[in-house]
Protein backbone atom coordinates (compact mmCIF):
# COMPACT_ATOMS: atom_id res chain seq x y z
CA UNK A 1 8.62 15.47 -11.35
CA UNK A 2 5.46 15.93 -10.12
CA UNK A 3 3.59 13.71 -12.98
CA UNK A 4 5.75 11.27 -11.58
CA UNK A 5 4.48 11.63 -7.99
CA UNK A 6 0.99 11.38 -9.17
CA UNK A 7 1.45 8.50 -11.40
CA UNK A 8 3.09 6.86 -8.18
CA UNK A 9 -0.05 7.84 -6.09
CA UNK A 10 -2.89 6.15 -8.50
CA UNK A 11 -0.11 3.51 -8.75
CA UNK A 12 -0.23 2.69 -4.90
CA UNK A 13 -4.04 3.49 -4.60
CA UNK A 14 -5.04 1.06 -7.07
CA UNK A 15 -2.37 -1.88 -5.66
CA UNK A 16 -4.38 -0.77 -1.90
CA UNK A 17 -7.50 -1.09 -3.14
CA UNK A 18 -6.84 -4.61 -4.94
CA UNK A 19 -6.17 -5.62 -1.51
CA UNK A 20 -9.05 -4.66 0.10
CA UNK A 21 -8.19 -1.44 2.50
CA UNK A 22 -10.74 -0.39 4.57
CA UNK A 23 -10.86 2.85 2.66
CA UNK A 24 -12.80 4.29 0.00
CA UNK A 25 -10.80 5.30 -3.03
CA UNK A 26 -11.68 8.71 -1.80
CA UNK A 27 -9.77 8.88 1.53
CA UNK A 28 -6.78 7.32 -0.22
CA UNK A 29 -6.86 10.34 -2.81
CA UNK A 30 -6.63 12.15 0.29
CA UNK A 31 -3.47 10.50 2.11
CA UNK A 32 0.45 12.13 0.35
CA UNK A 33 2.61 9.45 -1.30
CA UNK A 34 4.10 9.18 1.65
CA UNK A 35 1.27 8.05 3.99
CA UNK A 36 0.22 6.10 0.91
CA UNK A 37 3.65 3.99 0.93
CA UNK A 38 3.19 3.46 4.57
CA UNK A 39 -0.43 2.01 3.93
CA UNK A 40 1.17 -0.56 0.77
CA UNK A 41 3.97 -1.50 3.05
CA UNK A 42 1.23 -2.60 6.35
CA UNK A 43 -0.41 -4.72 3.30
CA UNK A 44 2.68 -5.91 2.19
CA UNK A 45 3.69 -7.25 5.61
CA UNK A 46 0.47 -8.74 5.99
CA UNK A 47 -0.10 -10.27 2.67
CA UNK A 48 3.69 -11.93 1.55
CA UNK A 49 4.65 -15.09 3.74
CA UNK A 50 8.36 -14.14 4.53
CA UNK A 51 7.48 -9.94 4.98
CA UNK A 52 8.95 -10.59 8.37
CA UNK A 53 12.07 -12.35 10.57
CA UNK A 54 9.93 -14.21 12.68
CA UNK A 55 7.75 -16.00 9.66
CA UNK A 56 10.63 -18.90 9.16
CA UNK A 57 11.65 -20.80 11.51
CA UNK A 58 14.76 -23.50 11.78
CA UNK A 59 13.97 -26.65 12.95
CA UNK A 60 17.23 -28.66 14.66
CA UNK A 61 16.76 -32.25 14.46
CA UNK A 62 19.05 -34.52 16.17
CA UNK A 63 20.77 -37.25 13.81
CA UNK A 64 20.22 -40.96 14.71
């Protein structure tokens, strides 16, 4: 199980580094899965267009 952790880890790292964190490769190896999911999921919010409720919005329009 724990190659599987690991593999997860560089997995996550290399996705967060893709993106441009303001981190060096070194302070990621530093962070546990879990802080690293927590990192991927800030950059996922910011990065995909519908990451959050408020991003689409209905528009009523009245019919003539």
């Amino acid at each position: 199980m724990r190659k599987g952790v690991e593999e997860r880890r560089k997995e996550l790292i290399y996705k967060l580094m893709i993106h441009t964190v303001n981190k060096t490769v070194e302070q990621l190896m530093k962070l546990t899965l879990k802080e690293l999911e927590i990192e991927y999921k800030k950059v996922q919010n910011d990065c995909h267009p519908h990451s959050d409720a408020g991003s689409l919005h209905w528009i009523h329009t009245k019919r003539q």
